[in-house]
N, C-alpha and C. Protein backbone atom coordinates (compact mmCIF):
# COMPACT_ATOMS: atom_id res chain seq x y z
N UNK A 1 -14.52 17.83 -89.06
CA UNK A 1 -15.94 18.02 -88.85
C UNK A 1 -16.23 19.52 -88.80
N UNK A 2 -17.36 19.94 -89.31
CA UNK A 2 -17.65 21.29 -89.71
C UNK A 2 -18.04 22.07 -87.94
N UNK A 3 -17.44 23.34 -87.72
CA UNK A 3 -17.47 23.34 -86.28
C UNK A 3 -19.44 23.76 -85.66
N UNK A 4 -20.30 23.73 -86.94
CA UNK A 4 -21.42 24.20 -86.29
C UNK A 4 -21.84 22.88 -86.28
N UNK A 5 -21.35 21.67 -86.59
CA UNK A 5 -22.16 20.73 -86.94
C UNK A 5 -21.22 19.99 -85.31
N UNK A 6 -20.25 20.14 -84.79
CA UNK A 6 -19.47 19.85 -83.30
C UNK A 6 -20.39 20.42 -82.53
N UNK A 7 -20.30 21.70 -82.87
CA UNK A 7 -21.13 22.70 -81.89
C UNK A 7 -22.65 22.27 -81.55
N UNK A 8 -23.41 22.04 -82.35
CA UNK A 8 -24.71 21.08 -82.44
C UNK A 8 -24.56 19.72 -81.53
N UNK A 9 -23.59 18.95 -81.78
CA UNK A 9 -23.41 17.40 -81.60
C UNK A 9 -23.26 17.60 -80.02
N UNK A 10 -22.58 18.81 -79.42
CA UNK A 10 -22.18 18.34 -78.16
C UNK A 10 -23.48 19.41 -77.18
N UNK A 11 -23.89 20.24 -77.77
CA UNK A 11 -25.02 20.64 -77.11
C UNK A 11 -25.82 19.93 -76.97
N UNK A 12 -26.73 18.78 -78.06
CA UNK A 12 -27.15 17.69 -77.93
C UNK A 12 -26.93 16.72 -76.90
N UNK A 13 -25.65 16.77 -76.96
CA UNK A 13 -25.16 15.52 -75.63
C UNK A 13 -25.08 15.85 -74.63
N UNK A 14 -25.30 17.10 -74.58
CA UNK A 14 -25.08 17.67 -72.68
C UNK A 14 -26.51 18.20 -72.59
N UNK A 15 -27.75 18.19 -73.33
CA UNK A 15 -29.21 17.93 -73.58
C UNK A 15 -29.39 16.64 -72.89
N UNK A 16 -29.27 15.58 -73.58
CA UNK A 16 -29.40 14.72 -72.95
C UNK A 16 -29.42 14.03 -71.91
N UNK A 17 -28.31 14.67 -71.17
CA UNK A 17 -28.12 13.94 -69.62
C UNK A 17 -28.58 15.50 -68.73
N UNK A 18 -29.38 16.19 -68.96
CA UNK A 18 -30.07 17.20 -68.77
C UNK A 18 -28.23 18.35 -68.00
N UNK A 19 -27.78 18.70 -68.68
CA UNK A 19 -27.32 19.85 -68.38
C UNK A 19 -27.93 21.10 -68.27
N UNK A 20 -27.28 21.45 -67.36
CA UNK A 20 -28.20 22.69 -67.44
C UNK A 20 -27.30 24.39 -67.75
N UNK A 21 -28.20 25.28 -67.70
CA UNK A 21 -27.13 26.96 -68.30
C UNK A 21 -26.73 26.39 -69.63
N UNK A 22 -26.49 25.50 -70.42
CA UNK A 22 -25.51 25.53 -71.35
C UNK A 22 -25.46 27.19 -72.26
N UNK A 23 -24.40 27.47 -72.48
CA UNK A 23 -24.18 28.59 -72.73
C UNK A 23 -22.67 28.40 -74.23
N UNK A 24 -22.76 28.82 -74.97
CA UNK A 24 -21.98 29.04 -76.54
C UNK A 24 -21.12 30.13 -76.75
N UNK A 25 -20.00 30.34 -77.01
CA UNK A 25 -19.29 31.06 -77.45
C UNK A 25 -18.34 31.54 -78.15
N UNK A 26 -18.17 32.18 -78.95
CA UNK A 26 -17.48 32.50 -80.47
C UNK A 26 -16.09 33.19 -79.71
N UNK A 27 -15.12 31.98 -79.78
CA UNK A 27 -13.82 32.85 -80.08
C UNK A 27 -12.90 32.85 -80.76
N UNK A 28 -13.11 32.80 -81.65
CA UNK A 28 -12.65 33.40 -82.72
C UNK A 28 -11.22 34.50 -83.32
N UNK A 29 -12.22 35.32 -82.37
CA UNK A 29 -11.50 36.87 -82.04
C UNK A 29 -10.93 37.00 -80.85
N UNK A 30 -11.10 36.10 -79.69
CA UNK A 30 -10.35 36.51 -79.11
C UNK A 30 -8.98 35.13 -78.65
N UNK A 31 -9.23 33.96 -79.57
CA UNK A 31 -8.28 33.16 -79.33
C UNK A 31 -7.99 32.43 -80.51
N UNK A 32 -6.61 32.27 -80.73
CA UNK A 32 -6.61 30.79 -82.16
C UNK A 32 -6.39 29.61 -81.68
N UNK A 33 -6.28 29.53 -80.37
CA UNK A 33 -6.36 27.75 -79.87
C UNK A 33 -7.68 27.13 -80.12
N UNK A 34 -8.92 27.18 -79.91
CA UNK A 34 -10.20 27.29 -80.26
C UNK A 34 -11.09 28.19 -80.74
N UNK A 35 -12.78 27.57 -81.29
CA UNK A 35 -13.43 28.43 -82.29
C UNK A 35 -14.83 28.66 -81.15
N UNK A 36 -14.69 27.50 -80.30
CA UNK A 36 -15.73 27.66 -79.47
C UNK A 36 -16.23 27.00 -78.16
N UNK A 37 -16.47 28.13 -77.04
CA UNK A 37 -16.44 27.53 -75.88
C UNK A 37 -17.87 27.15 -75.44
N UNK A 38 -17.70 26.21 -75.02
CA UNK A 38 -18.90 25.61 -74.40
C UNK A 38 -19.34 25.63 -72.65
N UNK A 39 -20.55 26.45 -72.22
CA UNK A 39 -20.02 26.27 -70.57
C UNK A 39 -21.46 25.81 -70.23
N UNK A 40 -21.14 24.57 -69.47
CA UNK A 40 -22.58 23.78 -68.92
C UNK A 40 -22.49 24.13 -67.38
N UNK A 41 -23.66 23.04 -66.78
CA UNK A 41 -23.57 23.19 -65.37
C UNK A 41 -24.32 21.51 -65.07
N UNK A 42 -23.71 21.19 -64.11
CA UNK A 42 -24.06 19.75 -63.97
C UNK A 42 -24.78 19.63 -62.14
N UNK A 43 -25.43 19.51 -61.45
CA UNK A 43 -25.84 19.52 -60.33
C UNK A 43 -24.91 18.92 -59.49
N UNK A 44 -24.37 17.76 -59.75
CA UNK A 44 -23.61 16.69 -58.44
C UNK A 44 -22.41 16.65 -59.79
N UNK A 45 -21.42 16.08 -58.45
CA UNK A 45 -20.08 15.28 -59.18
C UNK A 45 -20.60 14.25 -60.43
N UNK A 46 -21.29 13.25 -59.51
CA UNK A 46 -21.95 12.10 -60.82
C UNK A 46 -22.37 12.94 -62.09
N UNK A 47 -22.81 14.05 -61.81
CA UNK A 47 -23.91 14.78 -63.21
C UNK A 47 -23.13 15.04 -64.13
N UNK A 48 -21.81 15.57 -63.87
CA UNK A 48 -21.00 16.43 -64.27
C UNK A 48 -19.68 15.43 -65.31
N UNK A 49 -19.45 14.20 -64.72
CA UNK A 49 -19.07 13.42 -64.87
C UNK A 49 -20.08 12.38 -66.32
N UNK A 50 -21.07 12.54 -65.99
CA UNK A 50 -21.77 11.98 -66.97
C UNK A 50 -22.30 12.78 -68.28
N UNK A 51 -21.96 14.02 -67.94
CA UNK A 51 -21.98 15.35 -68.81
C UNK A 51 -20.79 15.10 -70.07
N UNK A 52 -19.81 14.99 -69.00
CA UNK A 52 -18.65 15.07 -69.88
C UNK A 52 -18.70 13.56 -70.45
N UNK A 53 -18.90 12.13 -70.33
CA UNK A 53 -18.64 10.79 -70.77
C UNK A 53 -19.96 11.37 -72.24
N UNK A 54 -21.14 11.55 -71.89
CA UNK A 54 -21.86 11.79 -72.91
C UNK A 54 -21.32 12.66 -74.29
N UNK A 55 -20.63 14.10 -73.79
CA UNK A 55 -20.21 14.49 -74.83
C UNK A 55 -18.81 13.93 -75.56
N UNK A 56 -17.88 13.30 -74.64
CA UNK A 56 -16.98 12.50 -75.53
C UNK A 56 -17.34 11.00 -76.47
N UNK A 57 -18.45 10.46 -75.88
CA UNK A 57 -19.29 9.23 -76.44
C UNK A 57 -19.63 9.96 -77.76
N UNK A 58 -20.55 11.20 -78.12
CA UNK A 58 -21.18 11.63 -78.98
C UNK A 58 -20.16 11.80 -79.76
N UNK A 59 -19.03 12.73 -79.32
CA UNK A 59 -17.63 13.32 -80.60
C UNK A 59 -17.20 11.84 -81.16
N UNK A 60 -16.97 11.02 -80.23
CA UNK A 60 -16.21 10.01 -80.95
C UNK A 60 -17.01 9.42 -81.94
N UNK A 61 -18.90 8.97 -81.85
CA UNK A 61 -19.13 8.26 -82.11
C UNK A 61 -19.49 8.75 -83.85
N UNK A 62 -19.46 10.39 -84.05
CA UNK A 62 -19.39 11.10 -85.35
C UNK A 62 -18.02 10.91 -85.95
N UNK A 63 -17.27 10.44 -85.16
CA UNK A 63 -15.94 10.35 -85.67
C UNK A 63 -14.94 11.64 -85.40
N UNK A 64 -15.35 12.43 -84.45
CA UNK A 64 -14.51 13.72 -83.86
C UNK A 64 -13.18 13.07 -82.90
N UNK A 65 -12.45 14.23 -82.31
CA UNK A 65 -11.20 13.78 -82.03
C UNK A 65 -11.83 14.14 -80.73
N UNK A 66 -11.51 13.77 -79.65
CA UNK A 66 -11.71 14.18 -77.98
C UNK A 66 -9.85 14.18 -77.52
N UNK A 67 -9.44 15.67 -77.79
CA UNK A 67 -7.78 15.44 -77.44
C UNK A 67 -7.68 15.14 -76.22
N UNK A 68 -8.57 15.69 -74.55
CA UNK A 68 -7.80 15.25 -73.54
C UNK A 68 -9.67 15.46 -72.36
N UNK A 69 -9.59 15.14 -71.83
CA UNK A 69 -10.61 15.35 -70.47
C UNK A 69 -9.79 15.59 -69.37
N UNK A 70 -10.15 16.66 -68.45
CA UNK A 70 -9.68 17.02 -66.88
C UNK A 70 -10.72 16.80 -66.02
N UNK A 71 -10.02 16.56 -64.67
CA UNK A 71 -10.99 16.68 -64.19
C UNK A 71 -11.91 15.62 -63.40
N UNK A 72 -12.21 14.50 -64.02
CA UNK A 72 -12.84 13.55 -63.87
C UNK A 72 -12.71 13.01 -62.52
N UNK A 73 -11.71 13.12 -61.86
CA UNK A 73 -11.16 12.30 -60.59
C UNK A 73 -12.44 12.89 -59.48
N UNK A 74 -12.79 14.93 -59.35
CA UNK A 74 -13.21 15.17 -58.69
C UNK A 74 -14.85 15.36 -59.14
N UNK A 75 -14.68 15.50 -60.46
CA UNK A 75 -16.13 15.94 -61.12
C UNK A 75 -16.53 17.00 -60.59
N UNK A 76 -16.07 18.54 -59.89
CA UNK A 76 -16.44 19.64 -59.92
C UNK A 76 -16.38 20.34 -60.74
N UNK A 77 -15.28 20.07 -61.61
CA UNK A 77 -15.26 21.48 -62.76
C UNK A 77 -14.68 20.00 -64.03
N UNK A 78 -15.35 19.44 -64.81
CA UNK A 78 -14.69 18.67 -66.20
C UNK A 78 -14.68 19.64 -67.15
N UNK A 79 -13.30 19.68 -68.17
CA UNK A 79 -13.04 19.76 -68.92
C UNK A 79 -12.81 18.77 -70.01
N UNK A 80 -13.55 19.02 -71.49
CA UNK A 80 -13.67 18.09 -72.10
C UNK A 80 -13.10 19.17 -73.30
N UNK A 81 -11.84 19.04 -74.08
CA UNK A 81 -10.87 19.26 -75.31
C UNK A 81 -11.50 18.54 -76.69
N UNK A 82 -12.16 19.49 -77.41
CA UNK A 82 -12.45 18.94 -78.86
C UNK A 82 -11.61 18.90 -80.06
N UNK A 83 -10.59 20.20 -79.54
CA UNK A 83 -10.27 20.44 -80.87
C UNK A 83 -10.67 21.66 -81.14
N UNK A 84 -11.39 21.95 -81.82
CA UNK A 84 -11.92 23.16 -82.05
C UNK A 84 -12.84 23.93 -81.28
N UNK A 85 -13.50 23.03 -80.12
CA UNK A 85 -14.32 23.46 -79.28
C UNK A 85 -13.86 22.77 -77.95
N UNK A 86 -13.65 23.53 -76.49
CA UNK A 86 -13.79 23.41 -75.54
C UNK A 86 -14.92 23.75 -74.63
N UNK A 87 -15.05 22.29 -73.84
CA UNK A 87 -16.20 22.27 -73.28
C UNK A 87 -16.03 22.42 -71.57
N UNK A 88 -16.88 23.25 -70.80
CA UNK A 88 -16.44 23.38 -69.49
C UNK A 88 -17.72 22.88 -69.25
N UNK A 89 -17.65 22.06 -68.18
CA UNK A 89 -18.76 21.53 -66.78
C UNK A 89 -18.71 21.50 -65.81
N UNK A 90 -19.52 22.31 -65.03
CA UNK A 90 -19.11 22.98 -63.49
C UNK A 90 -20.20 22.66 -62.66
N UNK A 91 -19.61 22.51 -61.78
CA UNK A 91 -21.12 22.85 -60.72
C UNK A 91 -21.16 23.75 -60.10
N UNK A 92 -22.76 24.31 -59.82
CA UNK A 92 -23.04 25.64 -60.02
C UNK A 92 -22.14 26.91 -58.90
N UNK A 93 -21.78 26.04 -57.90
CA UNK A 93 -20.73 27.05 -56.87
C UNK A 93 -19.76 27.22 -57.64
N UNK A 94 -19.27 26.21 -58.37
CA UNK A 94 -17.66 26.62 -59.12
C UNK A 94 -17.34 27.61 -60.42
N UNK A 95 -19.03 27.20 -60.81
CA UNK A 95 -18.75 28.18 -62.45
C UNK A 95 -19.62 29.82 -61.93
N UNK A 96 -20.00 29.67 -60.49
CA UNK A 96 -20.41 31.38 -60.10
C UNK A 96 -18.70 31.63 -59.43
N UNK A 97 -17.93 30.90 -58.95
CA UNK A 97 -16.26 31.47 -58.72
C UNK A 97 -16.02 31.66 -59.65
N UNK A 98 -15.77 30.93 -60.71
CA UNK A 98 -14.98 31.47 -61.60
C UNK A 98 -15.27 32.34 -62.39
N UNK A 99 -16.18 32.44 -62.84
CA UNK A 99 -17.05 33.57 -63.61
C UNK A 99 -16.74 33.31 -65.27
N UNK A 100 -16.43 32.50 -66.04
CA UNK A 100 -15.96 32.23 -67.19
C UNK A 100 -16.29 33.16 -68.17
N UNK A 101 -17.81 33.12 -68.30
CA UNK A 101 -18.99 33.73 -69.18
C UNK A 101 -17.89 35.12 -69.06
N UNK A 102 -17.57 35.52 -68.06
CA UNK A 102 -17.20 37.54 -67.75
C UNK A 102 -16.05 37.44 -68.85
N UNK A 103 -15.10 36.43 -68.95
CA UNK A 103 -13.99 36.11 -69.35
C UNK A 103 -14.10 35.93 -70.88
N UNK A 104 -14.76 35.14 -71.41
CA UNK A 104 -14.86 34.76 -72.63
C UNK A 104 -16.12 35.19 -73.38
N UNK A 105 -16.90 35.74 -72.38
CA UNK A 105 -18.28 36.19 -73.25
C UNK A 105 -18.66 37.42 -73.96
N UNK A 106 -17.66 37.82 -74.87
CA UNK A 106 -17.90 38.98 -75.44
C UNK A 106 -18.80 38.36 -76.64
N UNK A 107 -18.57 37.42 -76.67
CA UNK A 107 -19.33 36.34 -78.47
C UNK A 107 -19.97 35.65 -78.19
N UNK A 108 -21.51 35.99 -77.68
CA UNK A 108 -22.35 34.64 -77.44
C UNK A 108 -22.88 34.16 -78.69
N UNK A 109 -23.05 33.23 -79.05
CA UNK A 109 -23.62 32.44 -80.35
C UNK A 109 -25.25 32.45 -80.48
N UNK A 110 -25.92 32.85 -80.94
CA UNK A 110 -27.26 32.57 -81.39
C UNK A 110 -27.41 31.12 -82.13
N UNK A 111 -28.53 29.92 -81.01
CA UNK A 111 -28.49 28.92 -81.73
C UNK A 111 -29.43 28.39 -81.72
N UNK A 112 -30.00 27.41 -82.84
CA UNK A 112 -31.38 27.23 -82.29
C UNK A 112 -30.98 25.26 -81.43
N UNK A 113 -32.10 25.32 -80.38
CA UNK A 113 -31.85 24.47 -79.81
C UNK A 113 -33.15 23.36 -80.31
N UNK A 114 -33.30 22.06 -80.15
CA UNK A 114 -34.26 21.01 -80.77
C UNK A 114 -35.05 21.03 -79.19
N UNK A 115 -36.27 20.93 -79.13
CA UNK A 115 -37.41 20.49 -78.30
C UNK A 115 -37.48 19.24 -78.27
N UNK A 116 -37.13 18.50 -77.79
CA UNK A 116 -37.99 17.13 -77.93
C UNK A 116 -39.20 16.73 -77.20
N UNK A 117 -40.17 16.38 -78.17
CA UNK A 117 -41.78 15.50 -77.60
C UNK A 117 -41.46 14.97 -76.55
N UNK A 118 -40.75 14.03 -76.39
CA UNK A 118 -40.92 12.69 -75.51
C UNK A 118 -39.20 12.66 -74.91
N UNK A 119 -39.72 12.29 -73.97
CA UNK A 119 -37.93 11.83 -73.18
C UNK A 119 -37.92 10.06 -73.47
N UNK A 120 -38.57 9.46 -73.88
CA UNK A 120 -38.44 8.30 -73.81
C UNK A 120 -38.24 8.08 -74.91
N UNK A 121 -37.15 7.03 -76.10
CA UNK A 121 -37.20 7.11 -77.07
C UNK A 121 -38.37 6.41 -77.45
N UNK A 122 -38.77 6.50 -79.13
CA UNK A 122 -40.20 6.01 -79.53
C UNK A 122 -39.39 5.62 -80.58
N UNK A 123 -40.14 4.45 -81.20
CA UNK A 123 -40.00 4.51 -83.19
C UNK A 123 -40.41 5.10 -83.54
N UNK A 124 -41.69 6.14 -83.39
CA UNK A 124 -41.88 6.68 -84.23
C UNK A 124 -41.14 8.14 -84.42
N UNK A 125 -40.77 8.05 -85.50
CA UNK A 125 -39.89 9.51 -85.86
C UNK A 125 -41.00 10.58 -85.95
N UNK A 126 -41.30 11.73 -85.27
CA UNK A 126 -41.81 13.12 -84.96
C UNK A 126 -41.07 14.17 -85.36
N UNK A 127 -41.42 15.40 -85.90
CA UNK A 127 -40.57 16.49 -86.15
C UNK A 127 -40.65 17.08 -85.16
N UNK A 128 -39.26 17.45 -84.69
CA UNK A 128 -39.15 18.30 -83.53
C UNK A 128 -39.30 19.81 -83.97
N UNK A 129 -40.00 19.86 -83.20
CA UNK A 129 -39.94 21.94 -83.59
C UNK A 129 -38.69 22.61 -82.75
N UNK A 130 -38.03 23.97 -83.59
CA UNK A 130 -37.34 24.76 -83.06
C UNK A 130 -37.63 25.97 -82.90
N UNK A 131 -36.39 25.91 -82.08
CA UNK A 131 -36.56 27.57 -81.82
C UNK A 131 -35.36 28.08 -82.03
N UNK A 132 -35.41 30.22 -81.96
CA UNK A 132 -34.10 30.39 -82.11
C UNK A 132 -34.04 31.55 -80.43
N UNK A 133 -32.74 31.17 -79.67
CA UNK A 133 -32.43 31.10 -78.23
C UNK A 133 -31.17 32.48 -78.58
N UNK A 134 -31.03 32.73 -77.86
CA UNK A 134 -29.50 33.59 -77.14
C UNK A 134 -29.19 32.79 -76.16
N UNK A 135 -27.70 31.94 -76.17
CA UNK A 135 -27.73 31.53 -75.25
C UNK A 135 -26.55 32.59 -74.25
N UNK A 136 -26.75 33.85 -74.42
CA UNK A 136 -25.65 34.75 -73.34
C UNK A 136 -26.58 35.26 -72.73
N UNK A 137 -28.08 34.87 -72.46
CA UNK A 137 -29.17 36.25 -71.84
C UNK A 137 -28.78 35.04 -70.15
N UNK A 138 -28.73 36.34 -69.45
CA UNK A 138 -28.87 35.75 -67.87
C UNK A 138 -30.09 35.64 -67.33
N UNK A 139 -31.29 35.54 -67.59
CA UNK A 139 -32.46 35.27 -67.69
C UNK A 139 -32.76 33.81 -67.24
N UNK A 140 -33.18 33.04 -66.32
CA UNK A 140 -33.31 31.65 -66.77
C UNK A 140 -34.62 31.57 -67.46
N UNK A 141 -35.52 32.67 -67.66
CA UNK A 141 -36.64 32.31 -68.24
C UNK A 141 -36.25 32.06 -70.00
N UNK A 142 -35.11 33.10 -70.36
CA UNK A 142 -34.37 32.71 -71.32
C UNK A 142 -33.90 31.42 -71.83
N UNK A 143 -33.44 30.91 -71.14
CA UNK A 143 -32.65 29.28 -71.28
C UNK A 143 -33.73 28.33 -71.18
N UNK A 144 -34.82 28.73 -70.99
CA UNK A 144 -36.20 27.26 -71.37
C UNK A 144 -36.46 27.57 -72.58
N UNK A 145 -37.31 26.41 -73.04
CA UNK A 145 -37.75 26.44 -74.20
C UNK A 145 -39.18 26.36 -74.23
N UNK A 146 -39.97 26.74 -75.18
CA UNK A 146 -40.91 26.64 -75.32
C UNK A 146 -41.43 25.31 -75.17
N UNK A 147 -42.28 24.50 -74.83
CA UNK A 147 -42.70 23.25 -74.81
C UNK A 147 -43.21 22.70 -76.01
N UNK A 148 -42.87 21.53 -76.51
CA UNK A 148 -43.89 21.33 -77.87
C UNK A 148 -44.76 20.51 -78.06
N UNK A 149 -45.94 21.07 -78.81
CA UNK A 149 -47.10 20.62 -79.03
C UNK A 149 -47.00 19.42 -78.47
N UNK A 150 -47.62 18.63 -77.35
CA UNK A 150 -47.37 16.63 -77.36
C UNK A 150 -47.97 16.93 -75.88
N UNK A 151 -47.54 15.51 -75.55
CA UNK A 151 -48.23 14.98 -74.50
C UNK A 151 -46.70 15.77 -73.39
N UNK A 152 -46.08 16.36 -73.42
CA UNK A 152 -44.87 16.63 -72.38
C UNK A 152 -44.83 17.65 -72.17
N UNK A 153 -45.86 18.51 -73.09
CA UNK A 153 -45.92 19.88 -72.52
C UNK A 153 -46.30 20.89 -71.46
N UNK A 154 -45.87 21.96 -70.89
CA UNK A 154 -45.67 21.87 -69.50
C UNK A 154 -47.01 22.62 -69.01
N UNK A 155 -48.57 22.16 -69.98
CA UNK A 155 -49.44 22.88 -69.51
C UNK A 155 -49.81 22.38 -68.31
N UNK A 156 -50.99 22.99 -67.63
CA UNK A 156 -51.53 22.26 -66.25
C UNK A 156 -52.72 20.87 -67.06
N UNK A 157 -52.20 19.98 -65.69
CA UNK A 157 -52.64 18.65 -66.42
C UNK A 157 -53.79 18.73 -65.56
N UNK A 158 -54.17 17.37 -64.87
CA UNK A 158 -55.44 17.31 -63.65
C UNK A 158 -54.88 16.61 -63.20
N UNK A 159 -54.85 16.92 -61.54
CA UNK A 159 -53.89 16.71 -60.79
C UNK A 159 -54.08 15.11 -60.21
N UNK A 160 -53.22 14.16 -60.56
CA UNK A 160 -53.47 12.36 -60.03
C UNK A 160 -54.24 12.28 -59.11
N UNK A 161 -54.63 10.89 -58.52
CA UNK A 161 -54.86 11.12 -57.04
C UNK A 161 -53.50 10.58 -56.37
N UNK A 162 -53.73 11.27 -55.20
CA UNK A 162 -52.37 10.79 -54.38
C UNK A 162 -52.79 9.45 -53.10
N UNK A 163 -52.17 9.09 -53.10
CA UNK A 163 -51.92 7.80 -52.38
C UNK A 163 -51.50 7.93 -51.07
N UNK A 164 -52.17 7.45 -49.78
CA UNK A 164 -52.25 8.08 -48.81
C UNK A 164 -51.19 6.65 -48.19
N UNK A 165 -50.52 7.13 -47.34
CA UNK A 165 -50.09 5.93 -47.07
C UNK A 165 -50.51 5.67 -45.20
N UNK A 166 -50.50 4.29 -45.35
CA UNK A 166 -51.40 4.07 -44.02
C UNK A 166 -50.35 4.06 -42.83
N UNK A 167 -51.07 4.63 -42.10
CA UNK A 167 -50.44 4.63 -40.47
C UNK A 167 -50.53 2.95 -40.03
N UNK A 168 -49.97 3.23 -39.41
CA UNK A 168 -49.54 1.66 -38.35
C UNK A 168 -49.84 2.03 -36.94
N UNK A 169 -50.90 1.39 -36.56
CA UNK A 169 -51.55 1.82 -35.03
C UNK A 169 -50.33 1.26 -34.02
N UNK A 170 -50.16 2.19 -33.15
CA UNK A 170 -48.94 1.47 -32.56
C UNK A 170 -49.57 1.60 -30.99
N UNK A 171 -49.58 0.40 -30.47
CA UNK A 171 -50.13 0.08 -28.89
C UNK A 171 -49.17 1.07 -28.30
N UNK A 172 -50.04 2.14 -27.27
CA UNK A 172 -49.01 2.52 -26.26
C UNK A 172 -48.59 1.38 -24.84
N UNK A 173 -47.68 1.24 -24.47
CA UNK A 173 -47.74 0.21 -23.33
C UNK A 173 -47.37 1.19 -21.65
N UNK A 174 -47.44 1.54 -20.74
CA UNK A 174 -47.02 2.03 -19.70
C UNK A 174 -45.61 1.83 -19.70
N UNK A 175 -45.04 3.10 -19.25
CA UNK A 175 -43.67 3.15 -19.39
C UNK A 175 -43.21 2.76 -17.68
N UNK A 176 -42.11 2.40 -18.05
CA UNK A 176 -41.43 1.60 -16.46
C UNK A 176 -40.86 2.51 -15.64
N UNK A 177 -41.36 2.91 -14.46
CA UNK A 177 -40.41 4.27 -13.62
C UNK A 177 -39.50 3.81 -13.19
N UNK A 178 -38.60 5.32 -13.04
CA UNK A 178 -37.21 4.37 -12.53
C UNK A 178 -36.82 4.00 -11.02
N UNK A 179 -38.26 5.00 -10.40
CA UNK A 179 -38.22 4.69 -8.70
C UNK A 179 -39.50 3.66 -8.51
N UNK A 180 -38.61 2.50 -8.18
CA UNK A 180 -39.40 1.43 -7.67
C UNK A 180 -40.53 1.60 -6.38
N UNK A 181 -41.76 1.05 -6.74
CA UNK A 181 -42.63 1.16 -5.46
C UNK A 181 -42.06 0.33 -4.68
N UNK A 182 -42.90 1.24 -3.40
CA UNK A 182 -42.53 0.48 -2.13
C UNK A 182 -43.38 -0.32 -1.28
């Protein structure tokens, strides 16, 4: 499998189960075991865990190789082995210890990432608009995307009404002293 077309497939899949930071990197130059590292961030054990099942679901289901997963038992830090691309998923205390990005980030990748309209799938097929991202800027205003044109975009809407929820009148009754009259 062509490695921008891996590189695509598993950013996609760690999109999906909303990863977050995902961050790209070209090494190339500085390793021949892999072409490219991948570093996400998952909120909880469960997130992180479902980070990584999503992106091995996606490799396999293109027909990619998934050589090994770590990790899984604790879901703080998964490692997911492509082959040509390694994927790290951390949660956010573990990937500010380790500092990876300091380590491997001399090659951040310029990529463009897909917007999607709707989180819910639809039949109807929509063109997603792109954009083109850095994903090495430490910025988080960097790592959003523009919103696209649709009903999901993150302008100000008018605000619902909210739903008040009702009190329950509760009888006071006289409380019992503990020195008995006389």
């Amino acid at each position: 499998m062509n490695i921008k077309k891996l590189q695509r497939l598993i950013v996609d899949a760690l999109e999906d189960v909303k990863g977050h930071d995902i961050k790209v990197y070209n090494t190339t130059k500085l390793s021949d075991m892999f072409e490219r590292l991948i570093i996400a961030t998952g909120t909880s054990n469960r997130q992180t865990r479902a980070l990584a099942m999503s992106v091995r679901e996606a490799v396999k289901t293109a027909g990619g190789e998934v050589v090994s997963m770590e990790g899984e038992d604790t879901g703080e830090w998964v490692l997911v082995d492509c082959n040509d691309v390694v994927v790290h998923i951390m949660q956010p205390a573990i990937r500010q210890y380790y500092n990876l990005e300091e380590l491997w980030g001399s090659f951040p990748v310029a990529m463009k990432l897909a917007s999607k309209k709707s989180l819910l799938k639809s039949s109807i097929q929509e063109e997603s608009t792109e954009e083109l991202i850095s994903v090495d800027s430490s910025s988080p205003a960097a790592h959003s995307r523009k919103p696209a044109q649709g009903p999901l975009s993150d302008e100000k809407r008018p605000a619902s009404k909210k739903t008040g929820v009702k009190k329950l009148a509760v009888k006071k009754t006289p409380r019992k002293s503990s020195n008995p009259k006389k």
